[in-house]
C-alpha atoms as a PDB file:
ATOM      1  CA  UNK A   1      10.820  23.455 107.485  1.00  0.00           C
ATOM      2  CA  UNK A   2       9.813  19.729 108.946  1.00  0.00           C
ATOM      3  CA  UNK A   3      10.048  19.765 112.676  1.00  0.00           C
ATOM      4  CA  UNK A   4      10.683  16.754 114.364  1.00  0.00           C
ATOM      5  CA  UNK A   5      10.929  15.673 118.139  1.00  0.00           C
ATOM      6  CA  UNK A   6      14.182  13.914 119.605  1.00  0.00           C
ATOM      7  CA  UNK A   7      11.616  11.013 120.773  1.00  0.00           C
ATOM      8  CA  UNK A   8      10.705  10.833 116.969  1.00  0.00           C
ATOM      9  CA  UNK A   9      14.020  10.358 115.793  1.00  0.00           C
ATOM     10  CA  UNK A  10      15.067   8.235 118.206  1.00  0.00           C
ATOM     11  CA  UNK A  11      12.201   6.125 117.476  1.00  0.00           C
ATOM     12  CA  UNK A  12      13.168   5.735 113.832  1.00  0.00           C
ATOM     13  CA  UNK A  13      14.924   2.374 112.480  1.00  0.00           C
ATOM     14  CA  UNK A  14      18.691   2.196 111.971  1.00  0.00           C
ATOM     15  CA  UNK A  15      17.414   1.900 108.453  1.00  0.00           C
ATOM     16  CA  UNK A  16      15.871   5.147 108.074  1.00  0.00           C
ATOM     17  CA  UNK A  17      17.969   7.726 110.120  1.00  0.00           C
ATOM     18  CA  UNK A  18      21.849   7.877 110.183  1.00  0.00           C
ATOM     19  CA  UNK A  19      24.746  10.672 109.843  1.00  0.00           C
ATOM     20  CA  UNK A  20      25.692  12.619 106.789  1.00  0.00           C
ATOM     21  CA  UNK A  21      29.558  10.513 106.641  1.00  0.00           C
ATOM     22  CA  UNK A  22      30.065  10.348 103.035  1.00  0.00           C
ATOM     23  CA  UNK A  23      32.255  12.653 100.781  1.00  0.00           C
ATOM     24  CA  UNK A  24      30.796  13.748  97.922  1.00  0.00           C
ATOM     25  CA  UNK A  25      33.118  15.395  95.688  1.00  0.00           C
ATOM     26  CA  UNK A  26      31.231  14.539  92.747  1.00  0.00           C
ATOM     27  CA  UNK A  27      28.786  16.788  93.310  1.00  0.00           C
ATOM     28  CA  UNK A  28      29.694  20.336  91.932  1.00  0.00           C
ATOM     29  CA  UNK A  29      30.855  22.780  94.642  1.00  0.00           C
ATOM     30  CA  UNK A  30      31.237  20.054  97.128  1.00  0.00           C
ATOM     31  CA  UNK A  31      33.829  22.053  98.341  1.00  0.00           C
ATOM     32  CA  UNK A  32      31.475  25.220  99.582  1.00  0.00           C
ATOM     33  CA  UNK A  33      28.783  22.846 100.194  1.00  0.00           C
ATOM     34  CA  UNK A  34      30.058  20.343 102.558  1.00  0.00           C
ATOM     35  CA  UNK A  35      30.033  21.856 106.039  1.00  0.00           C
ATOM     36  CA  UNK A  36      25.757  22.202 105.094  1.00  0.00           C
ATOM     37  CA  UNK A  37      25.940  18.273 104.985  1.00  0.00           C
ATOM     38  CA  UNK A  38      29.030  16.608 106.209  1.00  0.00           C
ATOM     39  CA  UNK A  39      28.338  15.413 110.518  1.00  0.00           C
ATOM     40  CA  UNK A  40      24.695  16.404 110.247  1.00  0.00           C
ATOM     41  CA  UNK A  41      21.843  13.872 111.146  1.00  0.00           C
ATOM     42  CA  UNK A  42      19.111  12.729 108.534  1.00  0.00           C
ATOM     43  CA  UNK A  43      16.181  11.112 107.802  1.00  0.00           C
ATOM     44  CA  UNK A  44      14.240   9.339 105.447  1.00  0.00           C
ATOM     45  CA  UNK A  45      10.275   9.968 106.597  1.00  0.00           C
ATOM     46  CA  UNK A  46       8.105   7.144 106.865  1.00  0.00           C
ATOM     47  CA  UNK A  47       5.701   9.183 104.072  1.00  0.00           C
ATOM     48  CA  UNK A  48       6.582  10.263 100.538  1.00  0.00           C
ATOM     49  CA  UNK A  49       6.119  13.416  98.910  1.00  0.00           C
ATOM     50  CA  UNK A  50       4.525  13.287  95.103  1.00  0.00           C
ATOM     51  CA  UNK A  51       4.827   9.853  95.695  1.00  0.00           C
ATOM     52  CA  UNK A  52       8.833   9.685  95.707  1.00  0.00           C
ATOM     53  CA  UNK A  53      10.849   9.731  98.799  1.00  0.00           C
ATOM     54  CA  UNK A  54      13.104  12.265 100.460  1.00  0.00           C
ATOM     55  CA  UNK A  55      15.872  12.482 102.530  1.00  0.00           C
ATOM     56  CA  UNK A  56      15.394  15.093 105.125  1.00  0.00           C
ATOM     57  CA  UNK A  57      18.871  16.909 106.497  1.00  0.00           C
ATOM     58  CA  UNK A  58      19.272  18.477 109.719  1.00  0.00           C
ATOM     59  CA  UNK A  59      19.977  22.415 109.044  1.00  0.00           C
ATOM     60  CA  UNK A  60      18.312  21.791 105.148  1.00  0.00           C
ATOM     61  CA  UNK A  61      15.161  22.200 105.648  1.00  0.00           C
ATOM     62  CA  UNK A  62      14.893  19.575 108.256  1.00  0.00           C
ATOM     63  CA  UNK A  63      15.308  20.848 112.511  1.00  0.00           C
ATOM     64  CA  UNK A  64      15.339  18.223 115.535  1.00  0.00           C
ATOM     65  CA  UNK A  65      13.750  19.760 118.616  1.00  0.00           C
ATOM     66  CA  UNK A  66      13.965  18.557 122.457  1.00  0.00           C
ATOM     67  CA  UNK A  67      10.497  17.378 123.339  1.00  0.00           C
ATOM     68  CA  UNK A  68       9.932  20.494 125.298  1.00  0.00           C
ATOM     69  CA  UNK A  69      10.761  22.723 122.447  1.00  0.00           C
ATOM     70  CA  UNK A  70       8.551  20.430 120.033  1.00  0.00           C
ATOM     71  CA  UNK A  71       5.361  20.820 122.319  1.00  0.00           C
ATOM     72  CA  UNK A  72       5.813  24.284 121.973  1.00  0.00           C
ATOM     73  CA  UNK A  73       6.780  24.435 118.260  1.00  0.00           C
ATOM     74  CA  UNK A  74       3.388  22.414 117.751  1.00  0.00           C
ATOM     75  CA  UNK A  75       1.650  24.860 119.312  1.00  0.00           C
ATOM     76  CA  UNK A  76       2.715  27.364 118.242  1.00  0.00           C
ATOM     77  CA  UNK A  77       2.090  25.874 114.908  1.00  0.00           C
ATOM     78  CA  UNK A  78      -1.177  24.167 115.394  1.00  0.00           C
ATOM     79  CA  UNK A  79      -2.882  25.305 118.330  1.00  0.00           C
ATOM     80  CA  UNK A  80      -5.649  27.594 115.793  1.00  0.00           C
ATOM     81  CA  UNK A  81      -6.756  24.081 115.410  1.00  0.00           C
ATOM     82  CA  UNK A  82      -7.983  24.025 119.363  1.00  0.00           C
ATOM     83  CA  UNK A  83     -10.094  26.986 118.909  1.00  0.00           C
ATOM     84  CA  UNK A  84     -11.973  24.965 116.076  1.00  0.00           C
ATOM     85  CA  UNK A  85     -13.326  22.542 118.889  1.00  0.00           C
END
């Protein structure tokens, strides 16, 4: 799961962040699939991943977190790296 602040994503360019507005009925079992995708926010990370790029979706993998809630996720998640000091 990538965790990322509201500051963060508001932060990103136009370019990079957007919502999940197009139809894709190509896709096999668009049908079932839709309401995981369709009205949800994304974005494309300014790093790649084995040197491709990715585009992250909110509920897929991908969670947007009040600033409050992030300074406590990243504690949570990296505060063993305080007791290293």
């Amino acid at each position: 799961m990538v965790y990322v602040s509201q500051s963060a994503y508001d932060k990103t360019p136009k370019d990079f962040k957007g919502v999940w507005d197009v139809e894709r009925w190509d896709l096999p079992n668009w049908e079932e699939r839709r309401e995981k995708y369709m009205g949800k926010r994304t974005i494309m990370p300014p790093f790649s991943l084995f040197d491709s790029t990715c585009l992250l979706v909110e509920g897929n993998g991908m969670e947007i977190l009040s600033d409050e809630e992030w300074k406590k996720k990243k504690d949570e998640l990296y505060g063993f790296l305080d007791k290293w000091d």
